[in-house]
C-alpha atoms as a PDB file:
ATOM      1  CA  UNK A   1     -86.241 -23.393 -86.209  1.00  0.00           C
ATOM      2  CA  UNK A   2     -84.928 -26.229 -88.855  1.00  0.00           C
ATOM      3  CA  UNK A   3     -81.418 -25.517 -90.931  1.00  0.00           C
ATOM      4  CA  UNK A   4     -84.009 -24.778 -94.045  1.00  0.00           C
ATOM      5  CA  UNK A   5     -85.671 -21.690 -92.223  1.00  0.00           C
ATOM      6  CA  UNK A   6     -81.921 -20.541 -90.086  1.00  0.00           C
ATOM      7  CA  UNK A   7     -80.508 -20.268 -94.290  1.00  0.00           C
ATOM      8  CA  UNK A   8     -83.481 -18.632 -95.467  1.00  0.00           C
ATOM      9  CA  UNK A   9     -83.602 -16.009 -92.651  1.00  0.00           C
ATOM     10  CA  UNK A  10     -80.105 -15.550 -93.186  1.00  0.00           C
ATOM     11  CA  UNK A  11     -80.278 -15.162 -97.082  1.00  0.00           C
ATOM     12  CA  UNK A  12     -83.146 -12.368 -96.422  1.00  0.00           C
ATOM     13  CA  UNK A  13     -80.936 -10.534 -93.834  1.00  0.00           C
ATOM     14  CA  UNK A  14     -78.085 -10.472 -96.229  1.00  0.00           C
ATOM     15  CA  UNK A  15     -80.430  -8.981 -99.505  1.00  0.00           C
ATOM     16  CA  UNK A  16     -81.713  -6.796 -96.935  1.00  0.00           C
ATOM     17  CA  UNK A  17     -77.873  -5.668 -95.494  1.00  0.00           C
ATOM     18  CA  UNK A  18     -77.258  -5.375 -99.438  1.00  0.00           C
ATOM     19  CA  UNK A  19     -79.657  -3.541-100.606  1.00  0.00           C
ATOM     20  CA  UNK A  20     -79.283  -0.567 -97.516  1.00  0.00           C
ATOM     21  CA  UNK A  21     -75.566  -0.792 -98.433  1.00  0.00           C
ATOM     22  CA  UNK A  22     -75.889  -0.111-101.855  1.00  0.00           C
ATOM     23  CA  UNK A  23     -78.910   2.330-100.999  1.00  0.00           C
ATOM     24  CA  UNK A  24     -76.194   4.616 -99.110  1.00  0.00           C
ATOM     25  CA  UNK A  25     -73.280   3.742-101.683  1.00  0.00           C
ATOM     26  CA  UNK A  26     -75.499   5.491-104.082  1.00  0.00           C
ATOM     27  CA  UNK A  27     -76.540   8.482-102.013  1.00  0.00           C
ATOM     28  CA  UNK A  28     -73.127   9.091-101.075  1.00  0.00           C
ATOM     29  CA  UNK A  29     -71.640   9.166-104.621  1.00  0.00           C
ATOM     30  CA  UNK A  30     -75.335  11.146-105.292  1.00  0.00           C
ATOM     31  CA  UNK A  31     -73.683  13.523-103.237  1.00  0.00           C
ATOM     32  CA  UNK A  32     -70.406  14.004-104.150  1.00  0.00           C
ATOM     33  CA  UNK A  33     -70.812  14.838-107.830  1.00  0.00           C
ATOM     34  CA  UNK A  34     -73.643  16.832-109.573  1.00  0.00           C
ATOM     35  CA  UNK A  35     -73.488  15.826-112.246  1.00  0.00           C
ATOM     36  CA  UNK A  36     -72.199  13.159-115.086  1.00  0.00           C
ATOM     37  CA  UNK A  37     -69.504  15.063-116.734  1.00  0.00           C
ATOM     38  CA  UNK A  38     -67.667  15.713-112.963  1.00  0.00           C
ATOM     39  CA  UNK A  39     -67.565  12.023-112.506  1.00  0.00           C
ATOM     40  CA  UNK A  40     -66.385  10.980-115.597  1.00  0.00           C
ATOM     41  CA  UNK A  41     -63.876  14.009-116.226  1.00  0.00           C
ATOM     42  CA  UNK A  42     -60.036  12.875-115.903  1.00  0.00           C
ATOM     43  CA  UNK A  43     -58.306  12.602-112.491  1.00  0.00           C
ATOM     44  CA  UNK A  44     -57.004  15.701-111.850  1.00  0.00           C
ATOM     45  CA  UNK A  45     -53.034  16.101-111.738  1.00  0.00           C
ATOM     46  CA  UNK A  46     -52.483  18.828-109.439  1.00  0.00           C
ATOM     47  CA  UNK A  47     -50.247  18.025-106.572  1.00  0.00           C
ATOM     48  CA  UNK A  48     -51.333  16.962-103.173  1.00  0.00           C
ATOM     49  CA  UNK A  49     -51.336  19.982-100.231  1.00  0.00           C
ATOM     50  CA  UNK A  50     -48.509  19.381 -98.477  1.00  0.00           C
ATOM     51  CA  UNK A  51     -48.777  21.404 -94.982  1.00  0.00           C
ATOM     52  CA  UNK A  52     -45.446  22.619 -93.294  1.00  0.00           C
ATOM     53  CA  UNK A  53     -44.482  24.506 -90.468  1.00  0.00           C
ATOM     54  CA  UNK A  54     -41.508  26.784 -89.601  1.00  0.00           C
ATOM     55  CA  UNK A  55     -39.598  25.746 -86.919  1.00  0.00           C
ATOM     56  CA  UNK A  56     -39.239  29.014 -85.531  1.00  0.00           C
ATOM     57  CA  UNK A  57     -43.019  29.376 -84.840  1.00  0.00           C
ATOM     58  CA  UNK A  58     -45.733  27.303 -83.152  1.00  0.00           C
ATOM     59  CA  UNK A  59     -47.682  26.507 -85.643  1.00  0.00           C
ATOM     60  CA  UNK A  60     -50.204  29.187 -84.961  1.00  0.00           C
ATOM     61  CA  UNK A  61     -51.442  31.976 -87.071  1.00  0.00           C
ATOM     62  CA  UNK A  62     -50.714  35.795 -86.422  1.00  0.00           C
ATOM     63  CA  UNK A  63     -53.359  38.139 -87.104  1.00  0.00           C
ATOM     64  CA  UNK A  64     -51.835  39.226 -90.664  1.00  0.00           C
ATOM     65  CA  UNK A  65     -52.047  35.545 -91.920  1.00  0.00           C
ATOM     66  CA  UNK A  66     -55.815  35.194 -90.886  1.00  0.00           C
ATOM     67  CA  UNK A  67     -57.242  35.115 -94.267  1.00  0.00           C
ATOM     68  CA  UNK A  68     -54.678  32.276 -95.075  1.00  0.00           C
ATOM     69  CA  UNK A  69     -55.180  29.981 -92.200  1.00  0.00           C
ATOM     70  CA  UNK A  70     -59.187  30.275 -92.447  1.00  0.00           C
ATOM     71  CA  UNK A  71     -59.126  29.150 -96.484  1.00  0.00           C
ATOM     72  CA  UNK A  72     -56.148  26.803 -95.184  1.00  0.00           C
ATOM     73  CA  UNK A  73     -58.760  25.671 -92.013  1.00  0.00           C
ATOM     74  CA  UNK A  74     -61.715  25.330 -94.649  1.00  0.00           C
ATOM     75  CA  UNK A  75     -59.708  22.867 -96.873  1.00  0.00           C
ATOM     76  CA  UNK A  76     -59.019  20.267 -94.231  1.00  0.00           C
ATOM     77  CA  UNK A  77     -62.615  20.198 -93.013  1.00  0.00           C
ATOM     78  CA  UNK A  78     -63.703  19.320 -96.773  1.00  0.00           C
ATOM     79  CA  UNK A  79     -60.772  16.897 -96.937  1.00  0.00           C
ATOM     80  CA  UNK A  80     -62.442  13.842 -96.350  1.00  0.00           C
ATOM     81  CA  UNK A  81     -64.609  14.450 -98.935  1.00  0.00           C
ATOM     82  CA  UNK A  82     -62.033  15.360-101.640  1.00  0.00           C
ATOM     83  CA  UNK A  83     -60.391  12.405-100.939  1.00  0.00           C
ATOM     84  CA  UNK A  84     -63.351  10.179-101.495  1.00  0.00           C
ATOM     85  CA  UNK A  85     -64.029  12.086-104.803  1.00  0.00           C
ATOM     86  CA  UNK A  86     -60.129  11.595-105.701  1.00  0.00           C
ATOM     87  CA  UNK A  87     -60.166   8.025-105.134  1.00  0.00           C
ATOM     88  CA  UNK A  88     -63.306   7.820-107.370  1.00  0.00           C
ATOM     89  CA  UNK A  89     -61.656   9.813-109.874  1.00  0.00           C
ATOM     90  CA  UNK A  90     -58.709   7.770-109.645  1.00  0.00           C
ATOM     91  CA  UNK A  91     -60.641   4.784-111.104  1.00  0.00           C
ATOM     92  CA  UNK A  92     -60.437   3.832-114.563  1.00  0.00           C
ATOM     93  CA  UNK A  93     -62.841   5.073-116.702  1.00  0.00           C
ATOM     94  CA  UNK A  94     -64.326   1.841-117.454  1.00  0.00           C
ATOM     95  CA  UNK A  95     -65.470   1.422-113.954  1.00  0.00           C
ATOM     96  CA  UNK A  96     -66.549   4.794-113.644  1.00  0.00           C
ATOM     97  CA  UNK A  97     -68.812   4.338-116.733  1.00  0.00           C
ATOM     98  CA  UNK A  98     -69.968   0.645-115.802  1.00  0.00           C
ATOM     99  CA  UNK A  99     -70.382   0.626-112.239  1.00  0.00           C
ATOM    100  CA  UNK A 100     -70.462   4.074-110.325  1.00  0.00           C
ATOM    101  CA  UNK A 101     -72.154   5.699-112.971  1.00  0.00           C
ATOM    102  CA  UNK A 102     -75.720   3.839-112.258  1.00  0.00           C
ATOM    103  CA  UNK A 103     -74.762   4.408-108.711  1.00  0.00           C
ATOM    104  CA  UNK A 104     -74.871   7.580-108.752  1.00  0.00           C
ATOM    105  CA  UNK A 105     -77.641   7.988-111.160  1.00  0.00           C
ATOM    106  CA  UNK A 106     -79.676   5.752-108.435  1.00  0.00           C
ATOM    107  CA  UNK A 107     -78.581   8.315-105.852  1.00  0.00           C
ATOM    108  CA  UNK A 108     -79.673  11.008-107.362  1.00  0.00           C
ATOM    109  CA  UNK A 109     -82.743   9.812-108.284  1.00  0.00           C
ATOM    110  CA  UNK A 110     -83.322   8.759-104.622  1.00  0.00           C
ATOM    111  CA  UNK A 111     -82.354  12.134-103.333  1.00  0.00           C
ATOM    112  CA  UNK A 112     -85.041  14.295-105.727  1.00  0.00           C
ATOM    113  CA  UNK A 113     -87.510  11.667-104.723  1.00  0.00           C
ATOM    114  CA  UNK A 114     -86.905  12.145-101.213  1.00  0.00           C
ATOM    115  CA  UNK A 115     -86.217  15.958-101.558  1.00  0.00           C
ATOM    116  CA  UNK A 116     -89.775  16.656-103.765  1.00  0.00           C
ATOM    117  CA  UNK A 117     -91.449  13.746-101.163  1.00  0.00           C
ATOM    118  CA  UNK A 118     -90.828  16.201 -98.262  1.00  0.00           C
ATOM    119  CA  UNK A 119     -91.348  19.545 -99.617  1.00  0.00           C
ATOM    120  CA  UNK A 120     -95.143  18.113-100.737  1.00  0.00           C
ATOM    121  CA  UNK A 121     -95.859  16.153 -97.245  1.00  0.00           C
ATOM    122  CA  UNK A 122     -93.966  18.890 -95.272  1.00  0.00           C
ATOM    123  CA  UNK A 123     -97.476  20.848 -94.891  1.00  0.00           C
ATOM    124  CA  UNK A 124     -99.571  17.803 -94.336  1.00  0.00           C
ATOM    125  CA  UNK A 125     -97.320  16.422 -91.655  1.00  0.00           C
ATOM    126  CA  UNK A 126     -97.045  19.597 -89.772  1.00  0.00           C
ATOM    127  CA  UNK A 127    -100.703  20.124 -89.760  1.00  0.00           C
ATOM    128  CA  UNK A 128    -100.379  16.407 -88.616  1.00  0.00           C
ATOM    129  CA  UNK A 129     -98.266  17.498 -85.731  1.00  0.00           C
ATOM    130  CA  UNK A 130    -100.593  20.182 -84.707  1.00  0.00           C
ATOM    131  CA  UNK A 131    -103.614  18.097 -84.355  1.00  0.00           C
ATOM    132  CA  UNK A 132    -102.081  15.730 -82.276  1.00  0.00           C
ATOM    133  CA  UNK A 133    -100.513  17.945 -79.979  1.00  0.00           C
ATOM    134  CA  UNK A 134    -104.452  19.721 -80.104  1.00  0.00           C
ATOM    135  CA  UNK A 135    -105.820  16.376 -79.315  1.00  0.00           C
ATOM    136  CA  UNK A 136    -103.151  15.470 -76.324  1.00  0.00           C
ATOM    137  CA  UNK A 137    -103.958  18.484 -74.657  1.00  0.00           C
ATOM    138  CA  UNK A 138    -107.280  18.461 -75.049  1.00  0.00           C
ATOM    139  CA  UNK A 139    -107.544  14.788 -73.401  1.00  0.00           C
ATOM    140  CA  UNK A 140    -105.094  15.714 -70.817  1.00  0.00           C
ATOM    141  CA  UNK A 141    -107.148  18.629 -70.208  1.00  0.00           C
ATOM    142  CA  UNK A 142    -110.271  17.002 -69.735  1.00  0.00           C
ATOM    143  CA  UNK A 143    -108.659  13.894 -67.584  1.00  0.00           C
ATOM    144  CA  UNK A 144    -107.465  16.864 -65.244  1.00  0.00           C
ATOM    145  CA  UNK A 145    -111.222  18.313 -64.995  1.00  0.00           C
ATOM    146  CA  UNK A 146    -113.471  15.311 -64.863  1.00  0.00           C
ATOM    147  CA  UNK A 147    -109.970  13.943 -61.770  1.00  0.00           C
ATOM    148  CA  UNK A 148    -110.833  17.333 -59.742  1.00  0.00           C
ATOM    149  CA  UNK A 149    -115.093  16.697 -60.034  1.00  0.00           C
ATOM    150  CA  UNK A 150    -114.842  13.304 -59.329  1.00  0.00           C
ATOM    151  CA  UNK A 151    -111.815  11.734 -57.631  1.00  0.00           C
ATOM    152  CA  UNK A 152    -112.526   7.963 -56.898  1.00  0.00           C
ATOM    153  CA  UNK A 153    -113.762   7.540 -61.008  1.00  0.00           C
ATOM    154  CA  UNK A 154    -111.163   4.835 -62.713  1.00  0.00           C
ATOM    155  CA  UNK A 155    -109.849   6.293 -65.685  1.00  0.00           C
ATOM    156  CA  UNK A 156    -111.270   3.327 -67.885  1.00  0.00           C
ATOM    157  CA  UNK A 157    -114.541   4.895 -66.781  1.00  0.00           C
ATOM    158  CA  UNK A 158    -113.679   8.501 -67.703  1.00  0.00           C
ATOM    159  CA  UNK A 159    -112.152   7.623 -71.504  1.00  0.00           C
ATOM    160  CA  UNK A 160    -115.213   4.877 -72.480  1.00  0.00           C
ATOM    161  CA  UNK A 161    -116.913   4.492 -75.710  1.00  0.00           C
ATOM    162  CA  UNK A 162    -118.976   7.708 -75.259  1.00  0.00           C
ATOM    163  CA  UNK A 163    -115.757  10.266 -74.503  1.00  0.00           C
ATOM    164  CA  UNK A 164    -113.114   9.664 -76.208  1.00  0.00           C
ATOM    165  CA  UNK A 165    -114.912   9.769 -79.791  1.00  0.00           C
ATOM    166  CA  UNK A 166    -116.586  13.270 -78.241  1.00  0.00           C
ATOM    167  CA  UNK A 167    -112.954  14.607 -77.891  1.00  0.00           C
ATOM    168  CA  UNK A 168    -111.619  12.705 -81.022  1.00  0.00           C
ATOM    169  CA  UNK A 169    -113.961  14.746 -83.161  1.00  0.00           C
ATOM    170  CA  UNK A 170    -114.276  17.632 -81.717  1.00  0.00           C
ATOM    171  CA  UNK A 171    -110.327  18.275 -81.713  1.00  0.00           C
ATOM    172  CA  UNK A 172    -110.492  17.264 -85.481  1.00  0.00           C
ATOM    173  CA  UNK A 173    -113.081  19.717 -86.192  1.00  0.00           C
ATOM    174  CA  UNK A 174    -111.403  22.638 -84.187  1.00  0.00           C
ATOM    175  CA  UNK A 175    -107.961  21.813 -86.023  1.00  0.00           C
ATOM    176  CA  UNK A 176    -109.536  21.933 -89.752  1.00  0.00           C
ATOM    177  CA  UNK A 177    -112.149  24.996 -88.612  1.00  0.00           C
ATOM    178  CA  UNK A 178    -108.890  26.804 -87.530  1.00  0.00           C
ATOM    179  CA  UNK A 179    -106.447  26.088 -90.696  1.00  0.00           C
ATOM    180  CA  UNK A 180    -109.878  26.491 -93.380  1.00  0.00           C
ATOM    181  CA  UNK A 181    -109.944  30.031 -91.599  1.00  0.00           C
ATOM    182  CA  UNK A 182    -106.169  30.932 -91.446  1.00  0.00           C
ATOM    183  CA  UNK A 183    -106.385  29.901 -95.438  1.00  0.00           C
ATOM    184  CA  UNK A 184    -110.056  31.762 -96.268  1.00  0.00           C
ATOM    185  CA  UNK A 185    -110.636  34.422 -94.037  1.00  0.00           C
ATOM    186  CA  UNK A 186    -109.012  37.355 -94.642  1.00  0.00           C
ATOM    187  CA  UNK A 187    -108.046  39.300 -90.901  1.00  0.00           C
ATOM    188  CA  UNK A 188    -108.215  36.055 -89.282  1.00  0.00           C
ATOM    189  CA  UNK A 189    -104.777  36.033 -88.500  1.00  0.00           C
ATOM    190  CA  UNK A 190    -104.240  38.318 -86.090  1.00  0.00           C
ATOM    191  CA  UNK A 191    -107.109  37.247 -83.533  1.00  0.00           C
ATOM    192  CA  UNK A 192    -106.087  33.619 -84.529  1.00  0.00           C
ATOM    193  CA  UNK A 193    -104.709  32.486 -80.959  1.00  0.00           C
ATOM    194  CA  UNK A 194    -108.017  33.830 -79.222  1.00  0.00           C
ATOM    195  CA  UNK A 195    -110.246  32.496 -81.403  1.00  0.00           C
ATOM    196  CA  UNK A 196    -108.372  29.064 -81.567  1.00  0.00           C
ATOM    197  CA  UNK A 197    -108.445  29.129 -77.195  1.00  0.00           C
ATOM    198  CA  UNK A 198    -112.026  29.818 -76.985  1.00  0.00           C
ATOM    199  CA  UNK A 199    -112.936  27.107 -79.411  1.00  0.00           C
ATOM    200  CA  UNK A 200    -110.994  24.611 -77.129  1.00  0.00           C
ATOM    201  CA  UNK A 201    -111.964  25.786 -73.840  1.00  0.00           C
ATOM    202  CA  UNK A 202    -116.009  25.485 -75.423  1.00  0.00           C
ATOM    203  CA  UNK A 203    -114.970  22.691 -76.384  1.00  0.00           C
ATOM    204  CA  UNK A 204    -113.410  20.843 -72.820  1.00  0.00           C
ATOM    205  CA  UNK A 205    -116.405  23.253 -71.137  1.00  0.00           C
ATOM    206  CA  UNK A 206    -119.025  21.317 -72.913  1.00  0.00           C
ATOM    207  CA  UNK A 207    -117.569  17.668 -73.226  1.00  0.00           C
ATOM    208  CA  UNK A 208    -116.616  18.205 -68.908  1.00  0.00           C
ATOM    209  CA  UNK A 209    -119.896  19.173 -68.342  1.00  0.00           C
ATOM    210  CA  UNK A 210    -121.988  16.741 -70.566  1.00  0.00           C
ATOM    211  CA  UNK A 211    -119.591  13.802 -68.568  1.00  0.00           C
ATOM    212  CA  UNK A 212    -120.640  15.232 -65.080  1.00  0.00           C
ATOM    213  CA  UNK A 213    -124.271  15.474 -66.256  1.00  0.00           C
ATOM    214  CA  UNK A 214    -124.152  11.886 -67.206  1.00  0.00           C
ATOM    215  CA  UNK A 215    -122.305  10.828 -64.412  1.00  0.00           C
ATOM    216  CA  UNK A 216    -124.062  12.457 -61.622  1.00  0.00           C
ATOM    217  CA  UNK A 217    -127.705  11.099 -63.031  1.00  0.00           C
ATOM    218  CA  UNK A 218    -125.784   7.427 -62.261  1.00  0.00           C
ATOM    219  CA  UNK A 219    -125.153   8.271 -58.713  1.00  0.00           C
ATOM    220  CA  UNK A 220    -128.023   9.710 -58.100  1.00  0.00           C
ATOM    221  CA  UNK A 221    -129.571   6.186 -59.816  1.00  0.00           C
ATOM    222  CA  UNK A 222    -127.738   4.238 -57.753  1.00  0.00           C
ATOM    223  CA  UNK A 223    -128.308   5.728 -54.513  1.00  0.00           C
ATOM    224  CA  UNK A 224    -131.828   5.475 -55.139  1.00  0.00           C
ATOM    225  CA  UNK A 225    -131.759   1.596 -55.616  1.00  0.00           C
ATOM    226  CA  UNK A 226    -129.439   1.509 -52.521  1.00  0.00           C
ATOM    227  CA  UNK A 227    -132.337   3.099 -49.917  1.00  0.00           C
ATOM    228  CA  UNK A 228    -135.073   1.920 -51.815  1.00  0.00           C
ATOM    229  CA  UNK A 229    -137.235  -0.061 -49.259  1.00  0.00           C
ATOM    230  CA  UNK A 230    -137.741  -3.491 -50.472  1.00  0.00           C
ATOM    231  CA  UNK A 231    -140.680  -4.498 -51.975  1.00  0.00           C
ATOM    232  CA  UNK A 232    -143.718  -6.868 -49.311  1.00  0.00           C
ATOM    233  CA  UNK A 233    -143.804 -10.458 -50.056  1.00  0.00           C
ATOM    234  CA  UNK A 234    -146.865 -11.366 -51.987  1.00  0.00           C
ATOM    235  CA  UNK A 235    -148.576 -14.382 -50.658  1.00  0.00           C
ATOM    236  CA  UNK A 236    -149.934 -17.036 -53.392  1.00  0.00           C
ATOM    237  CA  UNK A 237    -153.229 -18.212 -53.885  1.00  0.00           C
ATOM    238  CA  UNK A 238    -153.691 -21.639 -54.219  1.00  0.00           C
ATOM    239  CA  UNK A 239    -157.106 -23.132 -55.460  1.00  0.00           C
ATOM    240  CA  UNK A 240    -157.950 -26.969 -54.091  1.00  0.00           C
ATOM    241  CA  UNK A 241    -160.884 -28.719 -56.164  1.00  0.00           C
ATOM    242  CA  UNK A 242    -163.477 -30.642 -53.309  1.00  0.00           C
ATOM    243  CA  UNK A 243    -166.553 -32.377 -52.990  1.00  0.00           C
ATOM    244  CA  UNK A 244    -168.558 -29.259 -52.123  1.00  0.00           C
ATOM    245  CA  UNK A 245    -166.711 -26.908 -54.275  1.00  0.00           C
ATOM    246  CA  UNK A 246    -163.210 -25.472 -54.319  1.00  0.00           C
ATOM    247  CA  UNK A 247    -161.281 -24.239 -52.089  1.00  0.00           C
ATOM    248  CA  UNK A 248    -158.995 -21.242 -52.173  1.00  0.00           C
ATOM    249  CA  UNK A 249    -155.790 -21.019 -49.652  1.00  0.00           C
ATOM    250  CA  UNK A 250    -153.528 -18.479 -49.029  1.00  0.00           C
ATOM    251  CA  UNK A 251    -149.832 -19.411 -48.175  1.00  0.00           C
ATOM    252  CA  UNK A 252    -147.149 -16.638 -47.887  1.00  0.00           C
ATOM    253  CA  UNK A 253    -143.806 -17.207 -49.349  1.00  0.00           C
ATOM    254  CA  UNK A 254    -142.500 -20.010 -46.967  1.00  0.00           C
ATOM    255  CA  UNK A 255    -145.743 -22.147 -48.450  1.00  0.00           C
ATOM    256  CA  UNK A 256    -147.035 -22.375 -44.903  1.00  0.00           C
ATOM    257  CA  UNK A 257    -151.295 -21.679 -44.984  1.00  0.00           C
ATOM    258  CA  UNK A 258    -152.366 -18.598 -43.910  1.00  0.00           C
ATOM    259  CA  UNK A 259    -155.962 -18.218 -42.731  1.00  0.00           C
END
């Protein structure tokens, strides 16, 4: 790598650092204030919370001070955030207006899109989720099966080009046959989880058995070849033109003459 591609890489990792800076700048001032008006109100003048403590105690709280130490509790756990929004406050109004304004308008923005971009894909994702956990254990179920039938089978030769797109679409169609029922058939419901467990195990029953049909007609193939007895040597006929006519000899497969 030349100095012209080591500053190039290094200008595209510093827009990229930028941009996912300013990306969380924004959501973080997106999430401090709700609106315009709270960021651009004045700074608030009421004094800082000053916390003391009598010397003749230990600090703690007796059980008729309860209610005060849990509001008093509840303010220091939101004190890192107040202090971000007072410092932001404590800007000048011009800055406010110019520069965290757009931030935060870009923050919000971000946060609706994000909010309103999970709430749609929130169904299609878990539906998502449920077909691939359908589909893992459908293949681990039939790996399993097909491993206890036949035990010396590679697994290359158990998941070929005939299997897996047997279980691929046939875990696809139980998925979408199960959620077009939950969503059209009325009583469907409650008999859902036996309904949904005989469709898989018809479905591993008949993709097992359609593997160990196809498998054992190969063996048996084989085996057949292996004992076959081998087929006798033909001997060849070879014609000789003569004088008196031709003449036909028979040689075996060494070419010797046979009478």
């Amino acid at each position: 790598m030349d100095l012209k591609d080591t500053i190039r890489h290094g200008r595209r990792l510093l827009l990229a650092g930028g941009v996912a800076a300013i990306t969380a700048l924004a959501v973080t001032i997106g999430g401090l204030f709700q609106s315009p008006e709270e960021l651009l109100q004045e700074e608030s003048q009421d004094p800082p919370l000053v916390e003391t403590m009598d010397a003749g105690t230990d600090g703690g709280c007796d059980e008729a001070q309860d209610t005060d130490c849990d509001e008093d509790e509840a303010r220091r756990r939101g004190g890192a955030r107040a202090l971000v929004r007072a410092r932001i406050l404590a800007l000048p109004m011009a800055v406010r207006l110019l520069v965290v304004l757009p931030l935060w308008l870009l923050g919000s923005g971000l946060s609706i899109f994000a909010s309103a971009l999970w709430t749609a894909a929130s169904p299609l994702l878990g539906g998502l989720l449920n077909s691939l956990l359908l589909l893992a254990a459908l293949f681990g179920a039939f790996l399993l099966a097909v491993k206890a039938i036949f035990p010396d089978l590679p697994l290359k030769k158990i998941l070929n080009r005939r299997t897996v797109p047997w279980l691929l679409l046939g875990g696809l169609a139980l998925s979408v046959a199960d959620r077009l029922l939950l969503s059209y058939v009325e009583g469907y419901g409650p008999v859902r989880n036996l309904a949904f467990a005989g469709g898989f195990l018809l479905l591993l029953a008949s993709a097992v058995l359609s593997f160990a049909r196809r498998e054992q007609k190969r063996r048996c193939a084989e085996a057949r070849e292996e004992t076959a007895p081998e087929a006798p040597e033909q001997d060849e006929l070879v014609v000789f033109d003569a004088p008196g006519g031709p003449i036909a000899i028979r040689r075996d497969c060494k070419g010797k003459p046979k009478p």
